[in-house]
Protein backbone atom coordinates (compact mmCIF):
# COMPACT_ATOMS: atom_id res chain seq x y z
CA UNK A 1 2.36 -5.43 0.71
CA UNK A 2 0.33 -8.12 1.86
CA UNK A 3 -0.65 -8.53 5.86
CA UNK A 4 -0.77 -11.36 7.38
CA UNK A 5 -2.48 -11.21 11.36
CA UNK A 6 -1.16 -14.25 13.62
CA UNK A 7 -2.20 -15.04 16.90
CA UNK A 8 -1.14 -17.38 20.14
CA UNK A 9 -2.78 -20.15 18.25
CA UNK A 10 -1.58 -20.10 14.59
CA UNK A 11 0.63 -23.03 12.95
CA UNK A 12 4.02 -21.79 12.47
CA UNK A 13 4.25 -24.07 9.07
CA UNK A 14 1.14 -22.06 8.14
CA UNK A 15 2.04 -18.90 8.70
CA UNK A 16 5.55 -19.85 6.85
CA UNK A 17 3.87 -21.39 3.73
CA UNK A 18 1.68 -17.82 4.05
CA UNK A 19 5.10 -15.67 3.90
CA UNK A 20 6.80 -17.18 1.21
CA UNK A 21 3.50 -17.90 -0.78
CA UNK A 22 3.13 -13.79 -0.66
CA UNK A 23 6.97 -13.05 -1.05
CA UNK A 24 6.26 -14.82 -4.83
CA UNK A 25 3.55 -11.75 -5.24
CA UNK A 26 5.14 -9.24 -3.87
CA UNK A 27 8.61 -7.69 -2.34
CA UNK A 28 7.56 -7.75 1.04
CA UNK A 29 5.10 -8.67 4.29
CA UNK A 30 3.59 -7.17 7.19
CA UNK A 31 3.07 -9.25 10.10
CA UNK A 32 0.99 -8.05 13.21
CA UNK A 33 1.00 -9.90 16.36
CA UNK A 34 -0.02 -9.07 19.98
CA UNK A 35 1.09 -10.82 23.08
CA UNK A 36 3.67 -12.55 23.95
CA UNK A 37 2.93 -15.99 22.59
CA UNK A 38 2.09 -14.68 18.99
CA UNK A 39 5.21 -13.17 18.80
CA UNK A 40 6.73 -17.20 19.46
CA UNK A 41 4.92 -18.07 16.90
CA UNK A 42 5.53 -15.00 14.17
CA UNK A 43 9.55 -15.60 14.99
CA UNK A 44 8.89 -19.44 14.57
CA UNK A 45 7.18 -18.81 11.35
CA UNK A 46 9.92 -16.21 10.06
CA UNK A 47 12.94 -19.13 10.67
CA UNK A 48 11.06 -21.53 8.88
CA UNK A 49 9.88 -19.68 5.79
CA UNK A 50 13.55 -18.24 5.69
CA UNK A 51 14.48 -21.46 5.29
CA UNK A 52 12.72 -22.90 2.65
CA UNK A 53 12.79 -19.63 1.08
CA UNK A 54 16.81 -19.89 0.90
CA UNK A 55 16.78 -23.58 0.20
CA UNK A 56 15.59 -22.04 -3.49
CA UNK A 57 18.64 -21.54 -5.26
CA UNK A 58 17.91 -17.83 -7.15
CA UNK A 59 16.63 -16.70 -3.72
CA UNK A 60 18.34 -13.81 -1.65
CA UNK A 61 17.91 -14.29 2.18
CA UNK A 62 14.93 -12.86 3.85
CA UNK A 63 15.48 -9.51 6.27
CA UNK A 64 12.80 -9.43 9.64
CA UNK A 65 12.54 -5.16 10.57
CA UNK A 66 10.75 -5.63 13.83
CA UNK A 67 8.80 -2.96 15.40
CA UNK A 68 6.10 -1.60 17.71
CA UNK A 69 2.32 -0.44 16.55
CA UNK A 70 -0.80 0.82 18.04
CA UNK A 71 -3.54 -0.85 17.35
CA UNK A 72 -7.22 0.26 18.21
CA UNK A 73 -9.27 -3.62 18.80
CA UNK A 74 -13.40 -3.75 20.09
CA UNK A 75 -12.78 0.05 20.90
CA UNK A 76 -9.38 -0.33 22.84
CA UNK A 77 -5.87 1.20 22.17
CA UNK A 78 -3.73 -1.85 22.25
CA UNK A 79 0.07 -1.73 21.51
CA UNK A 80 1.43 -4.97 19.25
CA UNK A 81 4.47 -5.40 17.17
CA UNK A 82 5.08 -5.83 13.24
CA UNK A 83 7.27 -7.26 11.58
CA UNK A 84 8.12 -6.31 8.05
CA UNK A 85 9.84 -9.43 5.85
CA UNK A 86 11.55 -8.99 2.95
CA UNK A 87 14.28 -10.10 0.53
């Protein structure tokens, strides 16, 4: 499973081209995000690769599990949310 880290500043196209580019290679993706504007963006990028993915017509539509994870960054328990994608 392939993870993909997105932040307050990623491009939502990006990060959707990044999804369905690693849904080809494998069954599913990890996303990890902290704060509240890379979640916009990780739900933003989730809608949009949904979309193209399900534009394809052998394609089964995606499935988002959201959930909570501790993370330790520069020494520091932080808490973040993951979402897992797949088909």
């Amino acid at each position: 499973m392939e993870l993909l880290k997105v932040a307050s500043q990623s491009n939502p196209n990006s990060v959707a081209g990044a999804i369905a580019g690693a849904l080809e290679q494998d069954a599913a993706v990890e996303i990890h995000v902290i704060g509240v504007c890379a979640v916009n963006q990780s739900v933003k990028a989730i809608t949009i690769a949904k979309r193209l993915i399900t534009q394809r017509a052998s394609s089964v539509p995606l499935k988002a599990i959201p959930g909570f994870i501790e993370l330790e960054i520069a020494g520091r328990d932080k808490t973040g949310m993951q979402f897992i994608i797949d088909k």
